[in-house]
Protein backbone atom coordinates (compact mmCIF):
# COMPACT_ATOMS: atom_id res chain seq x y z
CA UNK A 1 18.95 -21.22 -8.35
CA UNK A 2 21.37 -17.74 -8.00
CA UNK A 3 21.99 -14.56 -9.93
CA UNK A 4 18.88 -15.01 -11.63
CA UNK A 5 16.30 -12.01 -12.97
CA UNK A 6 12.53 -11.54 -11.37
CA UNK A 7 10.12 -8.85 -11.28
CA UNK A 8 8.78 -8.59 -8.10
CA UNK A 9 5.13 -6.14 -8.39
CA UNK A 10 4.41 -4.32 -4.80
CA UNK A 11 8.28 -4.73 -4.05
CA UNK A 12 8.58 -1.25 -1.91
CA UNK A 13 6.51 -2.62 1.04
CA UNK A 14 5.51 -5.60 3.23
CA UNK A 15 5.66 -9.20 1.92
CA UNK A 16 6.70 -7.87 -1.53
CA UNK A 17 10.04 -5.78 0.54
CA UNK A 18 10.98 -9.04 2.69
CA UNK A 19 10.63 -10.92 -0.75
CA UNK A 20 13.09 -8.89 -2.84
CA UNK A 21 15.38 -8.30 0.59
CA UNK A 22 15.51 -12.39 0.55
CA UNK A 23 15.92 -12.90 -3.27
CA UNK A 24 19.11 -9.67 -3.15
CA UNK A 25 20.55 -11.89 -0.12
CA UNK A 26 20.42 -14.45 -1.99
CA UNK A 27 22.77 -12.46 -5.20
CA UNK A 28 19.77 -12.25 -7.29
CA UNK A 29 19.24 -9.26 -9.59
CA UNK A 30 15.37 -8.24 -9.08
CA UNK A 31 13.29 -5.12 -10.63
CA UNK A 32 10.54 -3.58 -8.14
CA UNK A 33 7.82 -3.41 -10.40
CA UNK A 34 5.88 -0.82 -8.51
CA UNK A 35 3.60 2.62 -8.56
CA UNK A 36 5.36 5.13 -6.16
CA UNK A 37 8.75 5.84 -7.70
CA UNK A 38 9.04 7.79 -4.21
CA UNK A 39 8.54 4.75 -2.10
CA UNK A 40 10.63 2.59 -3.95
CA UNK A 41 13.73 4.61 -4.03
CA UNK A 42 13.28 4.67 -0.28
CA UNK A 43 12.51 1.03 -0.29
CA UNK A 44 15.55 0.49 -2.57
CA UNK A 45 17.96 2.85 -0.11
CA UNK A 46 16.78 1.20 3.01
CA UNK A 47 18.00 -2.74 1.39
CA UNK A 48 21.29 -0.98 0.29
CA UNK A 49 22.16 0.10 3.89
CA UNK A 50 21.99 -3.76 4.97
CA UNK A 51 23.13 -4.92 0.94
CA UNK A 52 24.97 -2.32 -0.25
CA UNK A 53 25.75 -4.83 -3.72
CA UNK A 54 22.15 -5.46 -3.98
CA UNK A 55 21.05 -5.57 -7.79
CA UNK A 56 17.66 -3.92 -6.72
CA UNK A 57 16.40 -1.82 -9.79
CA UNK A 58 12.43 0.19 -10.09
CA UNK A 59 10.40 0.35 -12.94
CA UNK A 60 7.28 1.99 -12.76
CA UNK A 61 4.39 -0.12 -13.18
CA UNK A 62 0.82 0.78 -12.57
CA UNK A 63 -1.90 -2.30 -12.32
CA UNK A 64 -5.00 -0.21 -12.56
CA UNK A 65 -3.57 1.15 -16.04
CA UNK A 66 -3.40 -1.45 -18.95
CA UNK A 67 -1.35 1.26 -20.97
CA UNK A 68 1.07 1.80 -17.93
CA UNK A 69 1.58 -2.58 -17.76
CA UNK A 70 2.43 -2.36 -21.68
CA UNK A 71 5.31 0.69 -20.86
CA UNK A 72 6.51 -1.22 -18.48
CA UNK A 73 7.15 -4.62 -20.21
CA UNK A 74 8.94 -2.03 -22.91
CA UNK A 75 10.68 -0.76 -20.22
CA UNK A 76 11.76 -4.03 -19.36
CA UNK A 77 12.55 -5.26 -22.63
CA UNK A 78 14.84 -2.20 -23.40
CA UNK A 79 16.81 -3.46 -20.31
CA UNK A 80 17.85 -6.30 -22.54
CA UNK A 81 17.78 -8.47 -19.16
CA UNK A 82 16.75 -12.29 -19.33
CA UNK A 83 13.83 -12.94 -17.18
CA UNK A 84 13.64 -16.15 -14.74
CA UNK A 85 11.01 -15.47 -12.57
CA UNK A 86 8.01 -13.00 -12.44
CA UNK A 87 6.41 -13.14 -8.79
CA UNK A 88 2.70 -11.21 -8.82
CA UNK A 89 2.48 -10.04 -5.52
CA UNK A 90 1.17 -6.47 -5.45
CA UNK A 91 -2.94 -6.51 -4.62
CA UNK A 92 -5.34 -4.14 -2.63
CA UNK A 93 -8.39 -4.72 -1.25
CA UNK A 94 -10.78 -1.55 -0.39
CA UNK A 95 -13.21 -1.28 2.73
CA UNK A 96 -14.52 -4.58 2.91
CA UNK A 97 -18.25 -3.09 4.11
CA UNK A 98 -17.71 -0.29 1.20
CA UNK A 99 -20.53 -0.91 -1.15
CA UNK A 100 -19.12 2.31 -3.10
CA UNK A 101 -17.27 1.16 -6.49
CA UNK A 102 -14.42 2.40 -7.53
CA UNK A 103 -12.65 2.13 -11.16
CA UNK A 104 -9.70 2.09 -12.93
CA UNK A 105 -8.84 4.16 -15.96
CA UNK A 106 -9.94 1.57 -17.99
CA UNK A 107 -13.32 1.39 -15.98
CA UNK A 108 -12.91 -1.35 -14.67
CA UNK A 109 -14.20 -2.33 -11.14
CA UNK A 110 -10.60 -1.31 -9.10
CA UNK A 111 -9.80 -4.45 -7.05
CA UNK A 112 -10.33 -6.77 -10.14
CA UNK A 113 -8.83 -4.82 -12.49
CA UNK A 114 -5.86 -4.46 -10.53
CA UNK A 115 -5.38 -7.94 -8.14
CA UNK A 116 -5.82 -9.61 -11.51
CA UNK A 117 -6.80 -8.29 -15.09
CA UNK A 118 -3.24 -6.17 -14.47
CA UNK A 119 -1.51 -8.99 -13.70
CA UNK A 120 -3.07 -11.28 -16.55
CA UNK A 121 -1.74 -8.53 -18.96
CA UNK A 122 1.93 -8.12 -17.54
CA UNK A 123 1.83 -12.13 -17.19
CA UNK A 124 0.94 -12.50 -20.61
CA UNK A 125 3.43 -9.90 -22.44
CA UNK A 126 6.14 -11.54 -20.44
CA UNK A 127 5.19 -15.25 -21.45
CA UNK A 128 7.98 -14.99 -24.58
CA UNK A 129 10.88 -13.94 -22.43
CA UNK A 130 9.78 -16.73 -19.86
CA UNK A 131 9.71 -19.53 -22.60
CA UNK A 132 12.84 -18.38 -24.35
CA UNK A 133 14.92 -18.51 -20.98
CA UNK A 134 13.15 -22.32 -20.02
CA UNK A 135 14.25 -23.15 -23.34
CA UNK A 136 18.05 -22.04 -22.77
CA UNK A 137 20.60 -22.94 -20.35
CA UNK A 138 18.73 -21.79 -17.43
CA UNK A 139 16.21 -25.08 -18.66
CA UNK A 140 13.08 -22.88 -16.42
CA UNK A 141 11.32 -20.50 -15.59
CA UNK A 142 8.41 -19.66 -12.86
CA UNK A 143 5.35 -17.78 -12.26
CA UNK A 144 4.18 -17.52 -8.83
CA UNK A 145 1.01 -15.61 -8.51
CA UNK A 146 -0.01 -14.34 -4.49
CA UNK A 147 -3.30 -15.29 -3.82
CA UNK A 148 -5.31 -15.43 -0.67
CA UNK A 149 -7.18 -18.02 1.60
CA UNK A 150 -10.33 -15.10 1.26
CA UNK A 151 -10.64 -17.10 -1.74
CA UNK A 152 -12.30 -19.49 -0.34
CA UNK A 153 -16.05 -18.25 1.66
CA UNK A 154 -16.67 -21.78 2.67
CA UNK A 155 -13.15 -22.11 5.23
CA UNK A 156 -13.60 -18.42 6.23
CA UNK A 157 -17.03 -17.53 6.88
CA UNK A 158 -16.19 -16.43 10.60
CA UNK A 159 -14.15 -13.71 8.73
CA UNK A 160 -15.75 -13.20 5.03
CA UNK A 161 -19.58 -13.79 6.04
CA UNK A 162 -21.70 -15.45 3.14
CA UNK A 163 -20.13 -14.33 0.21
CA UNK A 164 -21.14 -15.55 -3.49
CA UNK A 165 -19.57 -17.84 -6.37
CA UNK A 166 -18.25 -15.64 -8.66
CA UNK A 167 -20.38 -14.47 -11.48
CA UNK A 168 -18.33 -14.12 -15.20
CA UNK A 169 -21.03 -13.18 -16.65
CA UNK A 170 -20.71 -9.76 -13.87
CA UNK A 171 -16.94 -9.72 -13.62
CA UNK A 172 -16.96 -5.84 -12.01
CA UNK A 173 -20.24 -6.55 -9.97
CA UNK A 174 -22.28 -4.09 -11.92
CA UNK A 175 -25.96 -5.57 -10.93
CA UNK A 176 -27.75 -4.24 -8.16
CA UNK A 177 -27.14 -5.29 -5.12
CA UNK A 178 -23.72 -7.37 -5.97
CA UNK A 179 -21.02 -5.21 -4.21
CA UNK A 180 -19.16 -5.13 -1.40
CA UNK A 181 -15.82 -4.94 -0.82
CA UNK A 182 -15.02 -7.85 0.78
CA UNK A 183 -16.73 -9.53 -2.43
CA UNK A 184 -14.67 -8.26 -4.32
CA UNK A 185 -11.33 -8.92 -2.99
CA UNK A 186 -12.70 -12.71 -2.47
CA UNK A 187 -13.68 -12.56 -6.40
CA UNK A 188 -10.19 -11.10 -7.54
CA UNK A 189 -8.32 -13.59 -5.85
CA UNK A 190 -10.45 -16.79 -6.58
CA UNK A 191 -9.51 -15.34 -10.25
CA UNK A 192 -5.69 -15.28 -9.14
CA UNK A 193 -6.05 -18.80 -9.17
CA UNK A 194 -7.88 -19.87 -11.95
CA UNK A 195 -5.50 -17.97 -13.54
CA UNK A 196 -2.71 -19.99 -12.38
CA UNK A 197 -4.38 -23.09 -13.11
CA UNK A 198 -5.42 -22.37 -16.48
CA UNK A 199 -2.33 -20.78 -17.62
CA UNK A 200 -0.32 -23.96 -16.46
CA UNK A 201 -2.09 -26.14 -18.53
CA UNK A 202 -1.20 -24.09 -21.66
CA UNK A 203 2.51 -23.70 -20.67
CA UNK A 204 2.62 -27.44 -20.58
CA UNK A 205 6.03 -28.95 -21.80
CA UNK A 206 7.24 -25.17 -22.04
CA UNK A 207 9.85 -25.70 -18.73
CA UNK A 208 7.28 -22.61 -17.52
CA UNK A 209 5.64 -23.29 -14.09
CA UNK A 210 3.57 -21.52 -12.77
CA UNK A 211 2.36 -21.86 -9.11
CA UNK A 212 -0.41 -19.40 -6.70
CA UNK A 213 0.79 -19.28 -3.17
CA UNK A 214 -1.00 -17.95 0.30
CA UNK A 215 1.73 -16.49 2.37
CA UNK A 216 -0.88 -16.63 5.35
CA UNK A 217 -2.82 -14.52 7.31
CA UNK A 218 -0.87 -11.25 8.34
CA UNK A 219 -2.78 -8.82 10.17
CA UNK A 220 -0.55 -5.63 9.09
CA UNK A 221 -1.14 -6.12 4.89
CA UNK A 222 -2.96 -3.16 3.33
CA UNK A 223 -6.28 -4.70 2.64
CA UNK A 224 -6.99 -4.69 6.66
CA UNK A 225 -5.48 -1.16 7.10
CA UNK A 226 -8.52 -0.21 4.54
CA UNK A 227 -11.42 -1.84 6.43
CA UNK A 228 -12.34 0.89 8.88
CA UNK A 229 -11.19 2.24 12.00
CA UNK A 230 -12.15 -0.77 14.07
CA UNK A 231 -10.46 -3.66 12.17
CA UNK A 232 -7.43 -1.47 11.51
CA UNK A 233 -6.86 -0.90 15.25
CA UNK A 234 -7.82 -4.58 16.23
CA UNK A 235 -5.47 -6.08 13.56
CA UNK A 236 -2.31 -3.39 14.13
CA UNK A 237 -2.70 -4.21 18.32
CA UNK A 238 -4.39 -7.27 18.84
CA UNK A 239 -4.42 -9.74 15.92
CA UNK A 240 -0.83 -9.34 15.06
CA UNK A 241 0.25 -11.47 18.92
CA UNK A 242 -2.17 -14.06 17.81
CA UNK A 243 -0.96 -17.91 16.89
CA UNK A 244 -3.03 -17.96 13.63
CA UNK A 245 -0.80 -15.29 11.99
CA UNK A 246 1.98 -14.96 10.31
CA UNK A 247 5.39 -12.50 10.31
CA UNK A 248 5.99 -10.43 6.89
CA UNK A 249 9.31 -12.74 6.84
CA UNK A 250 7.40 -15.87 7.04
CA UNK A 251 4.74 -14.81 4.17
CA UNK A 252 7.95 -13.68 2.39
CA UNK A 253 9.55 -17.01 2.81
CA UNK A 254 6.70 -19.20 1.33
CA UNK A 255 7.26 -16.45 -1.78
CA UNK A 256 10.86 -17.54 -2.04
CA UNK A 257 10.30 -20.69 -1.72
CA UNK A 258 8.29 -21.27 -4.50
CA UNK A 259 10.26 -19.22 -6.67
CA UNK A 260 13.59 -20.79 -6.19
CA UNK A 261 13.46 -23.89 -4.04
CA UNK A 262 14.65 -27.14 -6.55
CA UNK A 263 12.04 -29.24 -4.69
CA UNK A 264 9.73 -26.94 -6.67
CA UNK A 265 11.40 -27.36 -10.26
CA UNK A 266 9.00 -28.89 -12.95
CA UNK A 267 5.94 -28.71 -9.97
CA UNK A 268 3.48 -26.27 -11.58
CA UNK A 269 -0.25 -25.87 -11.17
CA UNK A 270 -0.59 -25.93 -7.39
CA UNK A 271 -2.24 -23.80 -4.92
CA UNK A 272 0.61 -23.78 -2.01
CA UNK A 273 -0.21 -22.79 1.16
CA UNK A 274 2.57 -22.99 4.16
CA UNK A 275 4.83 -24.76 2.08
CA UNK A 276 2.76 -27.41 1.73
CA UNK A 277 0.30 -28.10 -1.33
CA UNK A 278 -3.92 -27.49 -0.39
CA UNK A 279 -6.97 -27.69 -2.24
CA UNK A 280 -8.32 -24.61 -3.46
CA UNK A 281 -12.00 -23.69 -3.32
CA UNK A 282 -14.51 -26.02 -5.65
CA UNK A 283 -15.47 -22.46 -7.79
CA UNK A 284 -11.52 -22.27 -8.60
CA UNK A 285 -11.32 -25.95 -9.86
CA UNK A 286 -13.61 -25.74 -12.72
CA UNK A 287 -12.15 -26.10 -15.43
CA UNK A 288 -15.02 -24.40 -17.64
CA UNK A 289 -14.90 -21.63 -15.23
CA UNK A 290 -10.99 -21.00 -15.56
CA UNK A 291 -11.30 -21.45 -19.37
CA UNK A 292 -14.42 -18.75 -19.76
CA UNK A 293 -12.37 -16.00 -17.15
CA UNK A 294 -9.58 -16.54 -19.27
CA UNK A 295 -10.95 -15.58 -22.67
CA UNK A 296 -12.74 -12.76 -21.22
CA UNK A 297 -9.91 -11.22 -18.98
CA UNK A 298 -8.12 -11.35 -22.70
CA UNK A 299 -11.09 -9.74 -24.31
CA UNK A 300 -11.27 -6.93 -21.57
CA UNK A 301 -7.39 -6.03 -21.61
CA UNK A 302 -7.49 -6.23 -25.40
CA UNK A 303 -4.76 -8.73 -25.62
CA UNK A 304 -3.61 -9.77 -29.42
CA UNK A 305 -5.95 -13.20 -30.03
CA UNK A 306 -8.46 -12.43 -27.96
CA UNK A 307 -11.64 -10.76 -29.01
CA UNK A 308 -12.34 -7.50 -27.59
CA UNK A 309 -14.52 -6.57 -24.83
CA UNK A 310 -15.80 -2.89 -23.51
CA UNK A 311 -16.51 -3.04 -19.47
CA UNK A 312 -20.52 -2.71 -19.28
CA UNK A 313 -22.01 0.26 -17.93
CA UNK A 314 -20.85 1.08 -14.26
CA UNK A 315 -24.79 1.11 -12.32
CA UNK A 316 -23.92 4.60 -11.08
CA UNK A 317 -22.28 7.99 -13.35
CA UNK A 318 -19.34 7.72 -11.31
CA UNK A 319 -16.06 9.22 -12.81
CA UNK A 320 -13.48 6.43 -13.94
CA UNK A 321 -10.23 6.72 -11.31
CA UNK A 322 -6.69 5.80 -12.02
CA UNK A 323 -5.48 3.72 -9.06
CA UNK A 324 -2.95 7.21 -8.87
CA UNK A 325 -5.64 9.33 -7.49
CA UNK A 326 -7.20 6.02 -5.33
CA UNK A 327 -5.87 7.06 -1.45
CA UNK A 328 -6.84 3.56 0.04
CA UNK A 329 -5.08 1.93 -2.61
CA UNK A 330 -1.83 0.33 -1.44
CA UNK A 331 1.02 -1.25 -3.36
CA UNK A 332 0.23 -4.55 -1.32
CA UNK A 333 1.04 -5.52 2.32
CA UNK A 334 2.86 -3.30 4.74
CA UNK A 335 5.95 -4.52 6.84
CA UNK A 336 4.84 -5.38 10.51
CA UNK A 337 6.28 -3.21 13.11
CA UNK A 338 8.62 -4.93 15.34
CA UNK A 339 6.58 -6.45 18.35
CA UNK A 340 8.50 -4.28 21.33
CA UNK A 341 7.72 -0.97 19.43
CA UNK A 342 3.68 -1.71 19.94
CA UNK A 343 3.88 0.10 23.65
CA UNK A 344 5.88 2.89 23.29
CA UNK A 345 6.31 4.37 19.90
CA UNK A 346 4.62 2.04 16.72
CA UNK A 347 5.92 1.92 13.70
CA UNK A 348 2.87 2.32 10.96
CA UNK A 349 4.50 2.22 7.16
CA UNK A 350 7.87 3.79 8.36
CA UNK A 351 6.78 5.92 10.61
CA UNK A 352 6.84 6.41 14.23
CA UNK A 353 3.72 7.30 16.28
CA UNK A 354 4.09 9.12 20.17
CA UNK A 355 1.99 7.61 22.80
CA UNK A 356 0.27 10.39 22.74
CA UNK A 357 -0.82 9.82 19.14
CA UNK A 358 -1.62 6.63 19.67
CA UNK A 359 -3.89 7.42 22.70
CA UNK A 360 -5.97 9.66 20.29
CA UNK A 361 -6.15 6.75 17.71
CA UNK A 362 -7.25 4.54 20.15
CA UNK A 363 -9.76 7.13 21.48
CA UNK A 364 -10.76 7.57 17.84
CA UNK A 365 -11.71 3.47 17.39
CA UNK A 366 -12.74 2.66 20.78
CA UNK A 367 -16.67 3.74 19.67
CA UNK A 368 -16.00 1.43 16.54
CA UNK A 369 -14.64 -1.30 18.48
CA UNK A 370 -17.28 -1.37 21.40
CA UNK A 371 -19.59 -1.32 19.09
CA UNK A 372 -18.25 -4.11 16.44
CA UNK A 373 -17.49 -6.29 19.78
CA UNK A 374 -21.40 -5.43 21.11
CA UNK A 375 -22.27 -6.65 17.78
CA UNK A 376 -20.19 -9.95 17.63
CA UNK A 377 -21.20 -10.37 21.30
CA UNK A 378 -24.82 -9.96 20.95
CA UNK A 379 -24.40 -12.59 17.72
CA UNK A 380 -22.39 -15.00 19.70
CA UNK A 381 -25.25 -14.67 22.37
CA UNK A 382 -27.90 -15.72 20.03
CA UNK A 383 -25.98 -18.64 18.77
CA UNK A 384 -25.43 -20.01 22.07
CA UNK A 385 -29.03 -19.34 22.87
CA UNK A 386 -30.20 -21.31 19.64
CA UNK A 387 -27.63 -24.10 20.85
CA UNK A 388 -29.27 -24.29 24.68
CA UNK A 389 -32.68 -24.11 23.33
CA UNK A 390 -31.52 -27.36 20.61
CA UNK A 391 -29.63 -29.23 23.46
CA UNK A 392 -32.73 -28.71 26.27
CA UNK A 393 -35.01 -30.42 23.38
CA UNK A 394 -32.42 -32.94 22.24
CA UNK A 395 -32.00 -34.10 25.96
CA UNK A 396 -35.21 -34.22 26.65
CA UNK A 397 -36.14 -36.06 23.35
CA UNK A 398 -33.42 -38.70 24.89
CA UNK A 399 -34.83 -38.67 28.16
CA UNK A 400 -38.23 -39.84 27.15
CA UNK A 401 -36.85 -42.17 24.54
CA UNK A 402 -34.50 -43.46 27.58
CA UNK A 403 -37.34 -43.59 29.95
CA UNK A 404 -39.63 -45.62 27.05
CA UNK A 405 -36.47 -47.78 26.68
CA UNK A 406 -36.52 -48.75 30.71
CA UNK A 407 -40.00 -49.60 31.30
CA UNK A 408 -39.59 -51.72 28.27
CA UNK A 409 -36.54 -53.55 29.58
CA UNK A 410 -38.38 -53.56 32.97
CA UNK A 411 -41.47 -55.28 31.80
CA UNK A 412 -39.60 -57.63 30.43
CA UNK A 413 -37.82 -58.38 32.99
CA UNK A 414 -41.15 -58.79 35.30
CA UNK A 415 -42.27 -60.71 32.82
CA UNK A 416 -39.16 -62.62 32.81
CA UNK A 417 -39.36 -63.37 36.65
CA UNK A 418 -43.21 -64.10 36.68
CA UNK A 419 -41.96 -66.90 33.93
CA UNK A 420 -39.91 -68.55 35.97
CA UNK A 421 -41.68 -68.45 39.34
CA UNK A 422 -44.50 -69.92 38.00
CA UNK A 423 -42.19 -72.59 35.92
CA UNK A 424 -40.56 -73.19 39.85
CA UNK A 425 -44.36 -73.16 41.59
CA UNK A 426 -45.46 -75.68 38.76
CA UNK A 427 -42.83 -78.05 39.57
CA UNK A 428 -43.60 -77.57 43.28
CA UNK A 429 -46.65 -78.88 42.73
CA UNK A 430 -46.05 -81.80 39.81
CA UNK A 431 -46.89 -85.43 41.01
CA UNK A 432 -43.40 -86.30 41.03
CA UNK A 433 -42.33 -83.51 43.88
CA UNK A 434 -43.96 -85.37 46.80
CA UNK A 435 -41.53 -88.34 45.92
CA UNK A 436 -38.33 -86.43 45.98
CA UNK A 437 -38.86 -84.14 49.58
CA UNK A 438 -39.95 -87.53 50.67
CA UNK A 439 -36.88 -89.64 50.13
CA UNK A 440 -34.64 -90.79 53.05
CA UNK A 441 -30.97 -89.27 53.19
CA UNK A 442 -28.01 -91.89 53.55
CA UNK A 443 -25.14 -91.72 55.89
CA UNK A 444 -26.42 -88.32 58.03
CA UNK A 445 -23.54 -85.76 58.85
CA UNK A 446 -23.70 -84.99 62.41
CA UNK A 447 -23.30 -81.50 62.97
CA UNK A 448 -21.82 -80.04 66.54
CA UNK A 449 -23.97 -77.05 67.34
C-alpha cells in the first residue's frame, strides 16, 4: 500500500505525530484531523524540516462538537480526495480520581462523547467514501480505531482498581455515585471496541475492514499527564525507563501496521495488541451489548436512520463545555522526550524545562508522591499481612494433618511388627520346632579360629 489518503484525528502530537511522520515517509498523502490549528501547523512545519515533500494537510476537527465532525467531513469532501484509510486515534482521559463531570456542547459526558460518540459520527459520514474506494481499483479500505488495554478492569486492576461493566442504560454516568474518571475513560474505550466489532459485521463483503488496536502502555500520553501531580511526575521520570512500556514510535508502529501492512488485507474485526491478535474483555464481546451501544450512540449524535435521543439530565446544573474551553483536554498522547534529556533539561510537549524548574516540580509532587507511595505501601503491608496470617494457619492445618498422618502410619507399622513377632514366637513354639533345632548336621566344616 503507497500514495494512499487517511485521516489521521490527534495527528499534531504523540502516537498520532509518529503515525502521520511514518505514513508521509512512507509517500502517503494524510490530513491531520485535529482541534488546535496552532499546534498542527507547528506539527506540520516540524515533519517538513525532516520531509520537506510531505503531503501533510490540517483540517479542523473538533470531537466534543457533533456540528464541528459534520464541517469537517464537508471539508473533506470539498477536497475531492479519495479516502483509503481513516485511523481514530485522538482520545483524552480527565483526572482519573476526578469525580467532577465535565460536558461537551452537546452535553454529553466529555470523555465519551469525545473518545467515541465523535468518532462514531466522523466514522459513519465517511463510510460512503470508504466503500466507494474498496469497490474501485484500490479493491480496500480500513478503519483502525485506538483503543486501550484500560478496557479491560479484570487484566488491570493493579492500575484501574474495581471498576464496573458498563451500563447503556447510563452511557454519561449520570446516577449517583457512578463517576470517576478513570471509569470513564475505561467505559469510552470498551465502547471503542464494540464499535469496531459491530461495525465490521455490517461492512461485511464491503472490502471495508475495520480493526481496534492497543499501541501499549506509554507513560507520556495525555490521559496520565491529567491524573494529578503525583502520577504525572512518576510516569514523565520513572515509568517511562520501565520494561512494560512502550516508545511513541513503537505505539506508532502497531498504528501503521494495521493500516497498511498486506498481512492485514481482508483481516477485519480484531482487537490487535503488539502486532499480534488478543481477546478483548468479556463486556466488549457481547454481541447484544455492541448492537444496543450502537443504536443508541446513533440516536444520541442524531445520525440519519437512527432514532433520536436527548442526553438525560446531567445530576448537577453544571454549564455544558465545548472541549475548546476544556484545559486538561488533550488532542491525544504527547511525544516522549528523548531519554538523555530527563537529567538536564526535559522536554514536556515541545518545550524545554531548566533544572531549576524541574527541582520546583519535583518539590511541588514530592508531598503527592510520599504520600501515594505511604498509601500503596501501607496497602501492600496489609496484603502481605493477610498472606502470613493465611500461610501460619495453612501450615499449621498441614502440620497437624501431617502429624495425624504419622502416628497413623506408625501404628501400623507397630502393629505390623507385633504381627509378625508373634507369627515368628508361634512357630518357635509349634510341635514341629523341637524336631528341626534337633536334627544332626552332615559333613561339619571345620573352622580355623
Amino acid at each position: 500500500m503507497s500514495g494512499k489518503v487517511f485521516i489521521v484525528t490527534g495527528a499534531n502530537t504523540g502516537i498520532g505525530f509518529e503515525t502521520t511522520k511514518m505514513l508521509c515517509e512512507a509517500g502517503h498523502d494524510v490530513i491531520l484531523a485535529c482541534r488546535s490549528e496552532e499546534k498542527t501547523a507547528k506539527a506540520i512545519e516540524k515533519l517538513k524540516k525532516k520531509l520537506p515533500n510531505a503531503l501533510a494537510t490540517y483540517m479542523h476537527l473538533d470531537l466534543a462538537d457533533m456540528e464541528s465532525v459534520r464541517k469537517f467531513v464537508e471539508d473533506f469532501h470539498a477536497t475531492g480526495k479519495k479516502l483509503n484509510v481513516l485511523i481514530n486515534n485522538a482520545g483524552l482521559g480527565l483526572n482519573f480520581k476526578d469525580t467532577k463531570r465535565q460536558y461537551t456542547k452537546d452535553n454529553f459526558e466529555l470523555t465519551m462523547g469525545t473518545n467515541h460518540l465523535g468518532h462514531f459520527l466522523l466514522t459513519n459520514l465517511l463510510l460512503k467514501d470508504l466503500k466507494k474506494t474498496a469497490s474501485g481499483d484500490d479493491g480496500e479500505a480500513r478503519i483502525v480505531v485506538v483503543a486501550s488495554s484500560l478496557h479491560d478492569p479484570e487484566t488491570n486492576k493493579k492500575l484501574t482498581g474495581n471498576l464496573q461493566s458498563m451500563d447503556l442504560d447510563d452511557l454519561f454516568m449520570y446516577k449517583e455515585g457512578a463517576y470517576n474518571g478513570m471509569q470513564a475513560y475505561k467505559n469510552s474505550k470498551a465502547a471503542n471496541i464494540m464499535f469496531a466489532y459491530e461495525l465490521s459485521r455490517q461492512l461485511a463483503g464491503t472490502n471495508v475492514t475495520v480493526n481496534a488496536v492497543c499501541p501499549g502502555f506509554i507513560p507520556a500520553t495525555e490521559f496520565m499527564r491529567n491524573s494529578g501531580k503525583a502520577m504525572k511526575f512518576f510516569c514523565r521520570y520513572v515509568l517511562r525507563f520501565s520494561k512494560i512500556t512502550r516508545t511513541v514510535h513503537q505505539g506508532a508502529s502497531s498504528l501503521v501496521s494495521l493500516a497498511t501492512d498486506e498481512k492485514y488485507k481482508g483481516v477485519t474485526g480484531k482487537y490487535v495488541r503488539e502486532d499480534q491478535e488478543y481477546k478483548s474483555s468479556e463486556e466488549t464481546l457481547d454481541e447484544s451489548k455492541q448492537q444496543k451501544l450502537w443504536q443508541i450512540s446513533g440516536g444520541y449524535v442524531k445520525l440519519e436512520g437512527f432514532e433520536p435521543l436527548e442526553p438525560p439530565t446531567p445530576p448537577a446544573p453544571e454549564p455544558a463545555k465545548s472541549a475548546e474551553t476544556v484545559k486538561s483536554v488533550p488532542e491525544e498522547a504527547a511525544e516522549v522526550p528523548p531519554a538523555d534529556s530527563v537529567a538536564t533539561t526535559p522536554a514536556v510537549n515541545g518545550v524545554k524545562q531548566t533544572v531549576e524548574e524541574v527541582k520546583t516540580e519535583v518539590k511541588e509532587v514530592a508531598g503527592d508522591v510520599a504520600e501515594q507511595v505511604k498509601q500503596d505501601v501501607t496497602a501492600e503491608v496489609t496484603k502481605i499481612q493477610e498472606n502470613v496470617t493465611e500461610i501460619k494457619k495453612e501450615v499449621s492445618e498441614k502440620i497437624e494433618t501431617g502429624l495425624t498422618d504419622l502416628k497413623t502410619k506408625a501404628d501400623d507399622i507397630i502393629e505390623n511388627v507385633e504381627t509378625s513377632v508373634k507369627d515368628v514366637v508361634e512357630g518357635l513354639t509349634s510341635t514341629e520346632s523341637p524336631a528341626i533345632i534337633a536334627a544332626p548336621v552332615e559333613n561339619p566344616v571345620a573352622v580355623e579360629g
